[in-house]
N, C-alpha and C. Protein backbone atom coordinates (compact mmCIF):
# COMPACT_ATOMS: atom_id res chain seq x y z
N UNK A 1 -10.93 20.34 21.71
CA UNK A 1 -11.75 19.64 20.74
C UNK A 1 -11.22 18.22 20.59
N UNK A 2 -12.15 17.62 21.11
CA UNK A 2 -11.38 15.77 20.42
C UNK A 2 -11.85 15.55 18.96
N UNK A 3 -10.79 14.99 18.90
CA UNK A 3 -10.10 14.21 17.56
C UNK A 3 -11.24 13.08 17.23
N UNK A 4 -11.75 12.99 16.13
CA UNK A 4 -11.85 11.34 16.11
C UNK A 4 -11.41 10.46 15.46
N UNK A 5 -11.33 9.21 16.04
CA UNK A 5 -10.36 8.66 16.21
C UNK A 5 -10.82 7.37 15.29
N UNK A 6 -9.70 7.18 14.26
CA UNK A 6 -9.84 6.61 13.27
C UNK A 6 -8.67 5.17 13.48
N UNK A 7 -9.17 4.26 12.87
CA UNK A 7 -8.10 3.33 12.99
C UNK A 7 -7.28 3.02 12.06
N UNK A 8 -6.55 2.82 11.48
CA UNK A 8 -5.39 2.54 10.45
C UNK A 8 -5.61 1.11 9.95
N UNK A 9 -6.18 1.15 8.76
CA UNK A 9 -6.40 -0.31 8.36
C UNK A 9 -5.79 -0.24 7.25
N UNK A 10 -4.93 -1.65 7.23
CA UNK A 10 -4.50 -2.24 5.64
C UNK A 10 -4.78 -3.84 5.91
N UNK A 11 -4.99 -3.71 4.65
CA UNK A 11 -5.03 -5.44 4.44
C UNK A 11 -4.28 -6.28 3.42
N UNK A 12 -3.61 -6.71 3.86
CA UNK A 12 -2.18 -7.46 2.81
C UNK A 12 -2.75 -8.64 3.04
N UNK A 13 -2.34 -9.25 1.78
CA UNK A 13 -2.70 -11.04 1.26
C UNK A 13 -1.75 -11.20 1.46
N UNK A 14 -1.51 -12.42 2.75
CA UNK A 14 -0.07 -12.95 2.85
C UNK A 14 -0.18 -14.28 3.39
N UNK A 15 0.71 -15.17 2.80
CA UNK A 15 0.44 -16.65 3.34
C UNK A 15 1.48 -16.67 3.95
N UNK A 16 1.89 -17.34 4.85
CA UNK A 16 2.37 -17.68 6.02
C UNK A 16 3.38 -19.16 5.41
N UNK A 17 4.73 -19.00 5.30
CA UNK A 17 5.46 -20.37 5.22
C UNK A 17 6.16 -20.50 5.95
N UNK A 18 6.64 -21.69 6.11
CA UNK A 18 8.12 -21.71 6.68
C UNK A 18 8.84 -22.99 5.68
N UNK A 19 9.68 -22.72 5.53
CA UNK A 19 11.00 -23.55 4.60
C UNK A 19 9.85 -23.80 3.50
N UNK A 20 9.20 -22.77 2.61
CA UNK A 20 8.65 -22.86 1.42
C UNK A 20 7.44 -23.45 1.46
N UNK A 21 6.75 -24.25 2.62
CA UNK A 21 5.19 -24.65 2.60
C UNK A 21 4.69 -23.95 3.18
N UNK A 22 3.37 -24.07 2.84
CA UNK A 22 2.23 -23.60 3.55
C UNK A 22 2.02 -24.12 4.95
N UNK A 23 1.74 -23.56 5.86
CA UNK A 23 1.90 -24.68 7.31
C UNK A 23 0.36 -24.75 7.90
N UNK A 24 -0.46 -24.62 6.83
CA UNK A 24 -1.85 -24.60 7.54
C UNK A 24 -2.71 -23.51 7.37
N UNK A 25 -4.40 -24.53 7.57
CA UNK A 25 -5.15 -23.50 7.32
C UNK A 25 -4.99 -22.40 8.29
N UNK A 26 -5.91 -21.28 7.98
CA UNK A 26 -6.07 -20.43 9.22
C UNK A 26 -6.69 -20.86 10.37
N UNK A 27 -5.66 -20.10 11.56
CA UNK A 27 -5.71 -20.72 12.81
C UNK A 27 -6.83 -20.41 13.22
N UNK A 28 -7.67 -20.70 14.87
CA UNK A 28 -8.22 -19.91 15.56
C UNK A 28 -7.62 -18.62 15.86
N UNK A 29 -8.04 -17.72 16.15
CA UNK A 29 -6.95 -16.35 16.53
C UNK A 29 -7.98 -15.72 17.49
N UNK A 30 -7.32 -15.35 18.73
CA UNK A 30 -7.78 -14.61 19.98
C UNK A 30 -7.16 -13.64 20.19
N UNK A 31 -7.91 -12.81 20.85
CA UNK A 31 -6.99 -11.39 21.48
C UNK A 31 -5.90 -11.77 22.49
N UNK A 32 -4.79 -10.93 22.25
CA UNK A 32 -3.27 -11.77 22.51
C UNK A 32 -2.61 -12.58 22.35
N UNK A 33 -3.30 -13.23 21.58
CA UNK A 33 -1.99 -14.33 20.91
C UNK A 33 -0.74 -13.83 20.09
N UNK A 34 0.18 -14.27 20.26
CA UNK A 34 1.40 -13.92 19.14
C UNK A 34 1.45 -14.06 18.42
N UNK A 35 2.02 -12.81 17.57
CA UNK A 35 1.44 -12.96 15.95
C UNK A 35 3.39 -12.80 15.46
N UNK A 36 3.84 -14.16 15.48
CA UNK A 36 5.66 -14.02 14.18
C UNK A 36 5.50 -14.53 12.64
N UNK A 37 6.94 -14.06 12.46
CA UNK A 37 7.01 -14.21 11.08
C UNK A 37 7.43 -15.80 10.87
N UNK A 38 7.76 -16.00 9.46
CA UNK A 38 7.83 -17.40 8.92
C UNK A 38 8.88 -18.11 9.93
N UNK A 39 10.33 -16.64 10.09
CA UNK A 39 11.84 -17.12 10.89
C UNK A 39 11.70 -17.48 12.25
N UNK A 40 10.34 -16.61 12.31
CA UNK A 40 9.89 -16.78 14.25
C UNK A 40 10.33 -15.50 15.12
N UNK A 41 10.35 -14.71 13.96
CA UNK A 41 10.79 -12.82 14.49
C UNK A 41 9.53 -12.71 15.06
N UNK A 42 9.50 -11.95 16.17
CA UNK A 42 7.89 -11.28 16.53
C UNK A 42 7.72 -10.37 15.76
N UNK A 43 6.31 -9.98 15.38
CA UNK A 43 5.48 -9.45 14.66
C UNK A 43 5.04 -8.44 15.65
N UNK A 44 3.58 -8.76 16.38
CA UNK A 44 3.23 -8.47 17.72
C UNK A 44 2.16 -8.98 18.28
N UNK A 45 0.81 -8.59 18.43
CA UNK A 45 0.22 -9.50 18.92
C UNK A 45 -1.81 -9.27 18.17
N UNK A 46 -1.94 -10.61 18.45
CA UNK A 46 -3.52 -10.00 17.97
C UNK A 46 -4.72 -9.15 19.38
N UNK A 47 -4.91 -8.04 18.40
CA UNK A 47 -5.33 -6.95 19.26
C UNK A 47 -6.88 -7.34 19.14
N UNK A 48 -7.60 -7.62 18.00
CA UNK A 48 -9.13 -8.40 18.10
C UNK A 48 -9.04 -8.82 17.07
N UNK A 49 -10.05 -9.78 16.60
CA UNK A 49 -10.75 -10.35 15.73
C UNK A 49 -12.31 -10.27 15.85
N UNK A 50 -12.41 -9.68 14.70
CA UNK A 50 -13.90 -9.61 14.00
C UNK A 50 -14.22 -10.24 12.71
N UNK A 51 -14.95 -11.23 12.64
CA UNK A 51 -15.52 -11.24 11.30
C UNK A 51 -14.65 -12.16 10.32
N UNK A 52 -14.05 -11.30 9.41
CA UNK A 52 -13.28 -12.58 8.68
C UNK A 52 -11.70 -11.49 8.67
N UNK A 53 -11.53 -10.50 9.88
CA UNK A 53 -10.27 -9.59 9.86
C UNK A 53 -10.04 -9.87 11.37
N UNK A 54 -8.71 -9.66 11.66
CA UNK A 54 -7.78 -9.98 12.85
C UNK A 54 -7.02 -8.46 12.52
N UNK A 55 -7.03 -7.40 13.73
CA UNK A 55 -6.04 -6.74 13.81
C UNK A 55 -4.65 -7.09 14.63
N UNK A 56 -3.95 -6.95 14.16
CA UNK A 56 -2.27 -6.87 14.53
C UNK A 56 -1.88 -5.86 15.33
N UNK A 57 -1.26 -5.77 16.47
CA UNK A 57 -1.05 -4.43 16.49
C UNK A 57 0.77 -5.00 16.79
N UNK A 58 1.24 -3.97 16.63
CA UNK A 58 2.87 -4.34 16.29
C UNK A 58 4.07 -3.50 16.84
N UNK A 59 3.26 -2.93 18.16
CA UNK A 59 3.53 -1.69 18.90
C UNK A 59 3.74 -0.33 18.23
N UNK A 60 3.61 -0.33 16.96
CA UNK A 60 3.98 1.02 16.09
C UNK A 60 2.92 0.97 15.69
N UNK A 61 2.05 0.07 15.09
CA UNK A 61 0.76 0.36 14.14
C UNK A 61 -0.14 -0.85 14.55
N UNK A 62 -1.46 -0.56 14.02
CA UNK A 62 -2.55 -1.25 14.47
C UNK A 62 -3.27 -1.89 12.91
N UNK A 63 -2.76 -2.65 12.57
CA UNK A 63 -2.84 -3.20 11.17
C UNK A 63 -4.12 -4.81 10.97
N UNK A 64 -5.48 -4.20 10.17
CA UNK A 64 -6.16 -5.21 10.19
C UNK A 64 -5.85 -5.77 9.18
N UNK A 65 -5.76 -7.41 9.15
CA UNK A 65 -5.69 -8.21 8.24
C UNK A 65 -6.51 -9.28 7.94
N UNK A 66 -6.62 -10.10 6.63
CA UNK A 66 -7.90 -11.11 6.38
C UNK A 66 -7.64 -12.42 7.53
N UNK A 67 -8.07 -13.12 7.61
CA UNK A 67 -7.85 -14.52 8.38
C UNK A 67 -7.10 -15.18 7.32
N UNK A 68 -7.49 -15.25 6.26
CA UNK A 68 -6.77 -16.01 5.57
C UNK A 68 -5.15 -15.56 5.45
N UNK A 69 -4.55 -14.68 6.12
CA UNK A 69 -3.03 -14.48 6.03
C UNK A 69 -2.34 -14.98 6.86
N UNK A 70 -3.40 -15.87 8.14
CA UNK A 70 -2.89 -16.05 9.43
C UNK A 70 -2.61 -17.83 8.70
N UNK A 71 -1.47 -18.39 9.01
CA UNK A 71 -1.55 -19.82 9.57
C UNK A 71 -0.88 -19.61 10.65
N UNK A 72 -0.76 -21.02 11.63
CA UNK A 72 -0.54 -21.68 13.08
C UNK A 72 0.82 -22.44 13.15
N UNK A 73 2.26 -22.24 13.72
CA UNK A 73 2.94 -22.94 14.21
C UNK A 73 2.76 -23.47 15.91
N UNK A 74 3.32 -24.32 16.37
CA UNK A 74 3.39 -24.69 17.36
C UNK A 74 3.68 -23.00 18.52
N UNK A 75 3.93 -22.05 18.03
CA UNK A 75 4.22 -21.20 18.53
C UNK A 75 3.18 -19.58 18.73
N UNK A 76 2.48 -20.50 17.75
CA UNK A 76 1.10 -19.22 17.81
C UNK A 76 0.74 -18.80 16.19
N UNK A 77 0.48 -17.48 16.03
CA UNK A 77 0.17 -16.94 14.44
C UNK A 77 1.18 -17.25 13.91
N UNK A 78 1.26 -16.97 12.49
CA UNK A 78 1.96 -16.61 12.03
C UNK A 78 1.92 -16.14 10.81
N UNK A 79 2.16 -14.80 9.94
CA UNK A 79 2.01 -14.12 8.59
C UNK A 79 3.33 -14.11 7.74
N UNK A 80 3.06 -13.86 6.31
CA UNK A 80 4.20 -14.12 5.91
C UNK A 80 5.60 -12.36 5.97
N UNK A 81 5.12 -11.56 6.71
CA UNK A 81 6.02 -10.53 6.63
C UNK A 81 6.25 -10.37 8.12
N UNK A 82 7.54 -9.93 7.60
CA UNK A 82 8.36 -9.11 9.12
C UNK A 82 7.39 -8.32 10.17
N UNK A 83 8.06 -7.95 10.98
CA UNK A 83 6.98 -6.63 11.87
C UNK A 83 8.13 -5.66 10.94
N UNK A 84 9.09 -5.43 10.05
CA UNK A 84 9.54 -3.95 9.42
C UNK A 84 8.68 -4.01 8.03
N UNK A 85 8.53 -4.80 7.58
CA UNK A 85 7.49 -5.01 6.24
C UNK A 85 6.34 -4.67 6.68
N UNK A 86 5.58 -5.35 7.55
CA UNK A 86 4.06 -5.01 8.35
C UNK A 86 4.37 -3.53 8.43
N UNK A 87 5.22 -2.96 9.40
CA UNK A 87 5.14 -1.45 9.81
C UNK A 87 5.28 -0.42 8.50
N UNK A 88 6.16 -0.88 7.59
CA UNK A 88 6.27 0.08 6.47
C UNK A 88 5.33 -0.22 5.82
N UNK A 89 4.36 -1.36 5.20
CA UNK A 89 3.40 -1.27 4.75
C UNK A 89 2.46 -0.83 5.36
N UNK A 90 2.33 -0.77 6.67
CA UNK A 90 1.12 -0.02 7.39
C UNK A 90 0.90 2.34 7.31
N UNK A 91 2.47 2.07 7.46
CA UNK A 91 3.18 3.20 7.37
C UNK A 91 2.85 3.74 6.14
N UNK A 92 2.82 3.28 4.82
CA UNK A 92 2.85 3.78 3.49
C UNK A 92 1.05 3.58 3.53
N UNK A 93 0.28 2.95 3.54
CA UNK A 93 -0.68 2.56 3.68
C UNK A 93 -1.59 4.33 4.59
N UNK A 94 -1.40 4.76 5.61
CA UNK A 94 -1.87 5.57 6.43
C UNK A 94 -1.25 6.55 5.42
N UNK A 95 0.14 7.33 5.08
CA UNK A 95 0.11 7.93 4.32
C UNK A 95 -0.45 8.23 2.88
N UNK A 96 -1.03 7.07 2.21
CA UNK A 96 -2.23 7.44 1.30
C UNK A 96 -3.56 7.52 1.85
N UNK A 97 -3.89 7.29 3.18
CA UNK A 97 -4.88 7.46 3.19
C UNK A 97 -4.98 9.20 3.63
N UNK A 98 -4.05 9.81 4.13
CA UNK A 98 -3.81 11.39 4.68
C UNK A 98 -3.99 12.06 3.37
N UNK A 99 -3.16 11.45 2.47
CA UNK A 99 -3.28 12.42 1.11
C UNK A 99 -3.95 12.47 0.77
N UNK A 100 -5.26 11.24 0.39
CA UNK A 100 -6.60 11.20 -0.29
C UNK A 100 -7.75 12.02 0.67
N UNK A 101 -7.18 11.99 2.47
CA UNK A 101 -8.54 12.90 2.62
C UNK A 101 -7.97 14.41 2.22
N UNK A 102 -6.75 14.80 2.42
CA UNK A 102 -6.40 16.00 2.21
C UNK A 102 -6.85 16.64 0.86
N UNK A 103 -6.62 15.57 -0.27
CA UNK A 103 -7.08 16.32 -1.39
C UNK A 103 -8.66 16.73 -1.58
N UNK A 104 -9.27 16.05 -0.74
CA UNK A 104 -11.18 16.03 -0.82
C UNK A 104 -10.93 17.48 0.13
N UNK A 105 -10.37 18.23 0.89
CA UNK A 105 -10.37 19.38 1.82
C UNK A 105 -10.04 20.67 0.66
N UNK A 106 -11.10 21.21 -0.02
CA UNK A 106 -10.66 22.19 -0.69
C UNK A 106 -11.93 23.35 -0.52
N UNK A 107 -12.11 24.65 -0.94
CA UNK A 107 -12.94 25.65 -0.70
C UNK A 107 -14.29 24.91 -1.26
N UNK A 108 -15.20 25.33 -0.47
CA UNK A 108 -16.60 25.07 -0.93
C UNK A 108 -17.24 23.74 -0.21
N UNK A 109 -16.15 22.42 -0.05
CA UNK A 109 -16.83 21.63 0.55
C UNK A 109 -17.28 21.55 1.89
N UNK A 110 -18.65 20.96 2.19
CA UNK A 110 -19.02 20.94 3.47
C UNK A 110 -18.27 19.53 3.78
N UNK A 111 -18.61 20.37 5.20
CA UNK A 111 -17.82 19.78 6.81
C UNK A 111 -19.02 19.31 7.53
N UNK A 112 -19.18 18.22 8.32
CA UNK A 112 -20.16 18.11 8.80
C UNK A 112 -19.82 17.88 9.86
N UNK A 113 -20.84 17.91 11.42
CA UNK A 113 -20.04 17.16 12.54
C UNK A 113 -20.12 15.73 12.85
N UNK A 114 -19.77 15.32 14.09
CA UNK A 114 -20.03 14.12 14.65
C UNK A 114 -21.60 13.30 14.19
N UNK A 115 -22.90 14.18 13.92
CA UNK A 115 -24.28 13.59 14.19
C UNK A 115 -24.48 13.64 12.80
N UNK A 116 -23.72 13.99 11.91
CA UNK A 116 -23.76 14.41 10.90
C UNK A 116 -24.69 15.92 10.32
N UNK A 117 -24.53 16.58 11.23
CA UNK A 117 -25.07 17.90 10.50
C UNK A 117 -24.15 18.49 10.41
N UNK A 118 -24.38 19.33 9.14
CA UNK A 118 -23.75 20.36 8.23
C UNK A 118 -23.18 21.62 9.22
N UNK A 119 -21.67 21.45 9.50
CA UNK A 119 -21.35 22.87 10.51
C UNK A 119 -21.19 23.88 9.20
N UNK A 120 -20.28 23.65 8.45
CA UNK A 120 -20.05 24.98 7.69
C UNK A 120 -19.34 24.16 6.00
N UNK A 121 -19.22 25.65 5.32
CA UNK A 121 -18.03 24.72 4.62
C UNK A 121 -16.62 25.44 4.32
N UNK A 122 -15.53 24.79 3.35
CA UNK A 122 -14.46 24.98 3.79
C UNK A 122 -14.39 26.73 2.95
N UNK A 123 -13.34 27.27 3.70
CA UNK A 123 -13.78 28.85 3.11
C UNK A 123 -11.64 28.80 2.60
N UNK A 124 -11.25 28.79 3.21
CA UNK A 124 -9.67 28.49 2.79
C UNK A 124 -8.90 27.47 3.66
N UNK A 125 -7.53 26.88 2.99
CA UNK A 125 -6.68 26.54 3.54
C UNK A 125 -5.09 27.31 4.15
N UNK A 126 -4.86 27.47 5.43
CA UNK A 126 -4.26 28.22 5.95
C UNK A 126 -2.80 26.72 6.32
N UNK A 127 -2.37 26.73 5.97
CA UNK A 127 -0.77 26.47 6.43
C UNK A 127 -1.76 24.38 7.23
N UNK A 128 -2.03 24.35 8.21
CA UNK A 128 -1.84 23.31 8.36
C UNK A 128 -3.71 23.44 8.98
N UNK A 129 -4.18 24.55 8.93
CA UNK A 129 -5.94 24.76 9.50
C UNK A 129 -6.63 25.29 8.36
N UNK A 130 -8.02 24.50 8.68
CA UNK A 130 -9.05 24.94 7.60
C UNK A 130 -9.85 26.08 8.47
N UNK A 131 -9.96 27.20 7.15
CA UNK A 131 -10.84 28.05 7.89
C UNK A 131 -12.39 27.64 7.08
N UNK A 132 -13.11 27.25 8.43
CA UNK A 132 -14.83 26.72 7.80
C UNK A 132 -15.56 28.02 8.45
N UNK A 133 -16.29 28.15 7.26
CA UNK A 133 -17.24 29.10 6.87
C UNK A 133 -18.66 28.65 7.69
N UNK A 134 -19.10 29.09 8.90
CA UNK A 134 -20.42 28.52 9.10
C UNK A 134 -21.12 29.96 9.37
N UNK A 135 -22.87 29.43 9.58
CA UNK A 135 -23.55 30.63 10.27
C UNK A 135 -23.17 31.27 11.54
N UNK A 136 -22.03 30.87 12.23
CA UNK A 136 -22.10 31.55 13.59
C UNK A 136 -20.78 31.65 13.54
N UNK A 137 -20.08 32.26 12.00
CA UNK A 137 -18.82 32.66 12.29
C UNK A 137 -18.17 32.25 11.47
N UNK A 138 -16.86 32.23 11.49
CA UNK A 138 -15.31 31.67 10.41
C UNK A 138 -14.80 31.35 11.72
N UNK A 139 -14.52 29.75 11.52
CA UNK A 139 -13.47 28.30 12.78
C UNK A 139 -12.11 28.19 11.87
N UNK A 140 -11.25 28.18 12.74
CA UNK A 140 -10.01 27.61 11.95
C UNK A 140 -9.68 26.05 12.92
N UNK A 141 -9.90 25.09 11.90
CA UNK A 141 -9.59 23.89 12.75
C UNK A 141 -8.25 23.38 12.13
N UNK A 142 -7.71 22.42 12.84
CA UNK A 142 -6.62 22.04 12.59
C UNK A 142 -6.91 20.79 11.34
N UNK A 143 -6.65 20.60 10.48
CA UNK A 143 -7.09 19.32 9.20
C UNK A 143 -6.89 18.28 9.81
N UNK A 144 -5.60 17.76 11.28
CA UNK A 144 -5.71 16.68 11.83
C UNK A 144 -6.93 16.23 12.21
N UNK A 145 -7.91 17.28 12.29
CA UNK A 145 -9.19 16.73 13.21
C UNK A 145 -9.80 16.39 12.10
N UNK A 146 -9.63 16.81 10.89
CA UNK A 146 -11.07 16.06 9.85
C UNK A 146 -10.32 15.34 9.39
N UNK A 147 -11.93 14.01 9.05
CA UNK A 147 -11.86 13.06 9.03
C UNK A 147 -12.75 12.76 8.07
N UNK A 148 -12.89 11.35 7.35
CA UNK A 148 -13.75 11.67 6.20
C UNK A 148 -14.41 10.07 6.75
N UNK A 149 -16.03 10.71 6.61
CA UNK A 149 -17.01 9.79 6.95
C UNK A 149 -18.29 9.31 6.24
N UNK A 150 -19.12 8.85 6.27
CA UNK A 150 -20.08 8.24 4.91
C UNK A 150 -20.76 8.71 4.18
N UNK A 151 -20.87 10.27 4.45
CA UNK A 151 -21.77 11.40 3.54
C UNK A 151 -20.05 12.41 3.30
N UNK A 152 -19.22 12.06 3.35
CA UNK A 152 -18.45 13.60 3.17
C UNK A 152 -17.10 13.82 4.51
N UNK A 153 -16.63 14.76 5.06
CA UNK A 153 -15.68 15.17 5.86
C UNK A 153 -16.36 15.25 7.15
N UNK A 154 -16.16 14.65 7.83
CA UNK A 154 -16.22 15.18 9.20
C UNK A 154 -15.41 15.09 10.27
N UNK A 155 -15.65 16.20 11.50
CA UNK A 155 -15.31 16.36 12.72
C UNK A 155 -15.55 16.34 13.97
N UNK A 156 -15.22 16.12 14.95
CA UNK A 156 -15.57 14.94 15.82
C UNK A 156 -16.22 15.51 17.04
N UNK A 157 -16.94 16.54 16.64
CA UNK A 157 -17.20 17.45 17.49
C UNK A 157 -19.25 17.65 16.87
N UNK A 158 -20.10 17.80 17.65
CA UNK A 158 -21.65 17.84 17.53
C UNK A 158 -22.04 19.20 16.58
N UNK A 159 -22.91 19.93 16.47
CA UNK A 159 -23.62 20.90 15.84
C UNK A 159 -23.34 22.05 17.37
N UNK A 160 -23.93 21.81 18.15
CA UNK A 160 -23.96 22.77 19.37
C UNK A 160 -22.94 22.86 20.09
N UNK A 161 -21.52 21.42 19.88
CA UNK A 161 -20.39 21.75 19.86
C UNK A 161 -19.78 22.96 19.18
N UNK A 162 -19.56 22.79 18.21
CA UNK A 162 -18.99 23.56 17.40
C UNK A 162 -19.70 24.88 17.36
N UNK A 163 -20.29 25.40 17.47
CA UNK A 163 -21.46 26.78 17.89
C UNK A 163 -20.61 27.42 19.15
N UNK A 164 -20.76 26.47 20.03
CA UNK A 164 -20.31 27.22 21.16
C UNK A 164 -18.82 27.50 21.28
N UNK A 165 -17.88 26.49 20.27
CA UNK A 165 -16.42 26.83 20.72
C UNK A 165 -16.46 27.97 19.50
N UNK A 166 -17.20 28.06 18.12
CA UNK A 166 -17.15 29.28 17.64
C UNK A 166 -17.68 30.72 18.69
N UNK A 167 -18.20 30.45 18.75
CA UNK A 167 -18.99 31.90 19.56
C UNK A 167 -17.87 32.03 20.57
N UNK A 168 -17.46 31.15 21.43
CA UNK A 168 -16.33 31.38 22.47
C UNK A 168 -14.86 32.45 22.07
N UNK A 169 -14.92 32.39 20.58
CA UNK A 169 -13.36 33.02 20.49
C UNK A 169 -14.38 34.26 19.29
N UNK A 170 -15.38 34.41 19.05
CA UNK A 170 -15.53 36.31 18.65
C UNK A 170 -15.90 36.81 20.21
């Protein structure tokens, strides 16, 4: 069963100094440019820009941020935190977001799939798998796979997906 695959977003307000000024508006920012700190520590690099957010990725985490956190030295980006500040805030950041879907995973709520139809709903929690209650059976999925999407929980798997890997194991 694939996973789907969610991206890890935080967004920290951070201005960018060095020796206490501001060093500029926000830069242009392209995919791969170097993204350091105020000292000139690497950070890591910009992975895309969309819109008015630039993701970071920092070889540990994939962290989107506003444009406005980015200014420009002669050397490329630059934000005002470490890559260990970036990573632990990204880090603490993904762990509230695990807890908040975990607590929405309780008996009764529906699960829906990928297209958004209704597979089943949740019937118990077993150690680290939900057992979902549908018409073509009781699934025990692993909670890594749900995911919470714009009507409710879902999993990354279709309606006729999930049918057939139920029916496969009665």
């Amino acid at each position: 069963m694939k996973q789907p695959r969610f991206m890890r977003a935080l967004s920290v307000g951070v201005l960018a100094l060095a020796g206490g000024q501001a060093i500029g508006a926000p830069p242009a920012l392209t995919a791969g440019m170097t993204v350091s700190d105020p000292a000139g520590g690497a950070v890591g690099t910009i992975d895309s820009v969309t819109g008015e957010t630039a993701v970071v990725a920092t070889g540990t985490h994939k962290v989107a941020l506003p444009l406005a956190s980015f200014a420009k030295n002669d050397k490329g980006a630059v934000i005002g935190l470490t890559k260990t500040e970036l990573d632990a805030a990204a880090a603490k950041a993904a762990e509230n977001a695990a807890a908040a879907l975990r607590a929405q995973i309780i008996p009764g709520v529906m699960i829906s799939g990928a297209q958004g139809n209704p597979l089943g709903t949740v019937k118990a929690i077993d150690g680290d798998l939900v057992v979902l209650a549908s018409g073509h059976g009781d699934a025990r999925l692993p909670i890594a796979s749900i995911g919470s999407g714009p009507k409710g929980l879902i999993v990354g798997m279709t309606a006729a997906e999930f049918e057939a890997a139920v029916k496969s194991t009665q």
